[in-house]
C-alpha atoms as a PDB file:
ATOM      1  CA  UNK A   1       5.268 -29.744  11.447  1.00  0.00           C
ATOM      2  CA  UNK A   2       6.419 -28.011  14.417  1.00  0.00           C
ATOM      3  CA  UNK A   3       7.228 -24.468  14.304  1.00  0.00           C
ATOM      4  CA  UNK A   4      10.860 -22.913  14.975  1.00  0.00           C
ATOM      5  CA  UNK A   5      11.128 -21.338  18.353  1.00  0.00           C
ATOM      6  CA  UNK A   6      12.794 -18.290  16.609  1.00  0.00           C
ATOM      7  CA  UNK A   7       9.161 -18.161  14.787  1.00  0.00           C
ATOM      8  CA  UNK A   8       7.705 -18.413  17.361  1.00  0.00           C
ATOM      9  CA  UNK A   9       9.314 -15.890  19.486  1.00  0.00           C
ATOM     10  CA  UNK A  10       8.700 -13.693  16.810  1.00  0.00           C
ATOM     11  CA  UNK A  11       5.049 -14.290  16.552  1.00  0.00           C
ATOM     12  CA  UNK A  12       4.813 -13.787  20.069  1.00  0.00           C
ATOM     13  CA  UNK A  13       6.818 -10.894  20.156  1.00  0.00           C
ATOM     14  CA  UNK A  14       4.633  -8.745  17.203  1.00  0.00           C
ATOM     15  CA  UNK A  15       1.434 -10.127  18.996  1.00  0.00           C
ATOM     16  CA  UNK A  16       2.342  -8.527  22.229  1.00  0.00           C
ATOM     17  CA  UNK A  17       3.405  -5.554  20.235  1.00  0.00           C
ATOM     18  CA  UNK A  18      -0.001  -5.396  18.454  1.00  0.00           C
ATOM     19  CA  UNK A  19      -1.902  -5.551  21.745  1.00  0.00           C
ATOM     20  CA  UNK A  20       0.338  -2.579  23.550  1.00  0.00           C
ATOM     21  CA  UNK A  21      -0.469  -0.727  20.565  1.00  0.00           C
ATOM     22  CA  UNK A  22      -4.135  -1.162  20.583  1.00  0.00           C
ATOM     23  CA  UNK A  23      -4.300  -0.681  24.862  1.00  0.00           C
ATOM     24  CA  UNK A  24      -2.425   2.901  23.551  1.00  0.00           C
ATOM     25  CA  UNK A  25      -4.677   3.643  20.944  1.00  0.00           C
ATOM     26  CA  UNK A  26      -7.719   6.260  21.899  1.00  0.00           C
ATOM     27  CA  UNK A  27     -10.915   3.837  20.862  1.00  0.00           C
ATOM     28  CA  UNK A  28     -12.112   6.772  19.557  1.00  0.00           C
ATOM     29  CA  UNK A  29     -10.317   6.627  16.322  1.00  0.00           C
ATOM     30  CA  UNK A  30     -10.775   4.418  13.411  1.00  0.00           C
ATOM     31  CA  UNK A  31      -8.251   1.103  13.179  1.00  0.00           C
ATOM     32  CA  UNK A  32      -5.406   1.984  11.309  1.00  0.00           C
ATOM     33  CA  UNK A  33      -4.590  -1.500   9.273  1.00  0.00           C
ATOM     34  CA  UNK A  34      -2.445  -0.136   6.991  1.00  0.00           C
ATOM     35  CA  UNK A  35      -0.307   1.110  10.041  1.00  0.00           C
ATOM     36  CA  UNK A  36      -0.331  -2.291  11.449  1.00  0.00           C
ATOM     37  CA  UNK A  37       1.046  -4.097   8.752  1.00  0.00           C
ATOM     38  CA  UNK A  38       3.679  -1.555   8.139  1.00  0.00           C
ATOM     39  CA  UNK A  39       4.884  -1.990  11.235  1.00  0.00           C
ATOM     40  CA  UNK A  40       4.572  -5.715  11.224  1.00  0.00           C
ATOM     41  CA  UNK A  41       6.732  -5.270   7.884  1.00  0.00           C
ATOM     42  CA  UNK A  42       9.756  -3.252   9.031  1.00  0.00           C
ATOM     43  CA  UNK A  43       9.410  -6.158  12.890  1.00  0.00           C
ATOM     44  CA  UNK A  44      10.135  -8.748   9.945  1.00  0.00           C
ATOM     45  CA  UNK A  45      13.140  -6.832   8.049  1.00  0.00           C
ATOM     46  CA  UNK A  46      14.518  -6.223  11.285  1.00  0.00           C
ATOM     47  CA  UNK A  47      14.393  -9.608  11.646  1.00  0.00           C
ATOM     48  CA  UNK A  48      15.403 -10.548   8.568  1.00  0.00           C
ATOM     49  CA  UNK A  49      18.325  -8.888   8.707  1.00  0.00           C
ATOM     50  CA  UNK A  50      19.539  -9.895  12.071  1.00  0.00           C
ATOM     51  CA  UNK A  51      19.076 -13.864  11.394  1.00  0.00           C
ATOM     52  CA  UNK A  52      20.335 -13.345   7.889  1.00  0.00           C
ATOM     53  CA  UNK A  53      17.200 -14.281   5.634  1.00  0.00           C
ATOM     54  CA  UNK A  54      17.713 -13.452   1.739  1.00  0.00           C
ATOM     55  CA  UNK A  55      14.786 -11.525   0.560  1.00  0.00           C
ATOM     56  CA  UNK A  56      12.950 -13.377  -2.063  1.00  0.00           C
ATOM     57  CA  UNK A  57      13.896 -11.212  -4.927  1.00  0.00           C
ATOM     58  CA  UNK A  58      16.877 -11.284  -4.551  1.00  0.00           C
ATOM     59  CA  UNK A  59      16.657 -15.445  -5.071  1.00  0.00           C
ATOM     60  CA  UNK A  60      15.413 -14.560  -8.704  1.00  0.00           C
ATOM     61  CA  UNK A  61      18.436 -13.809  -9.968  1.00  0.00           C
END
């Protein structure tokens, strides 16, 4: 199964983000994962939004 190209931008697009954030990070301080997944969160309800996905809840009923 191939994968969409609008996936795939997307994938690329969070991965580059992810790296720029880690180059920017001081390797001092502890890995915030909680931060990255946030922010990988609100990339996909951006997303989302702009391509017109219906949240899953919503589908419930």
């Amino acid at each position: 199964m191939a994968i969409a190209p609008s996936t795939a931008r997307g994938a690329e697009h969070a991965a580059r983000a992810a790296r720029e954030r880690s180059r920017a990070t001081d390797r001092t301080e502890p890995f915030d994962l909680a931060g990255v997944v946030e922010d990988l969160a609100a990339d996909w309800e951006r997303w989302a939004a702009r391509v017109g996905v219906i949240p899953f809840e919503e589908t419930l009923g």
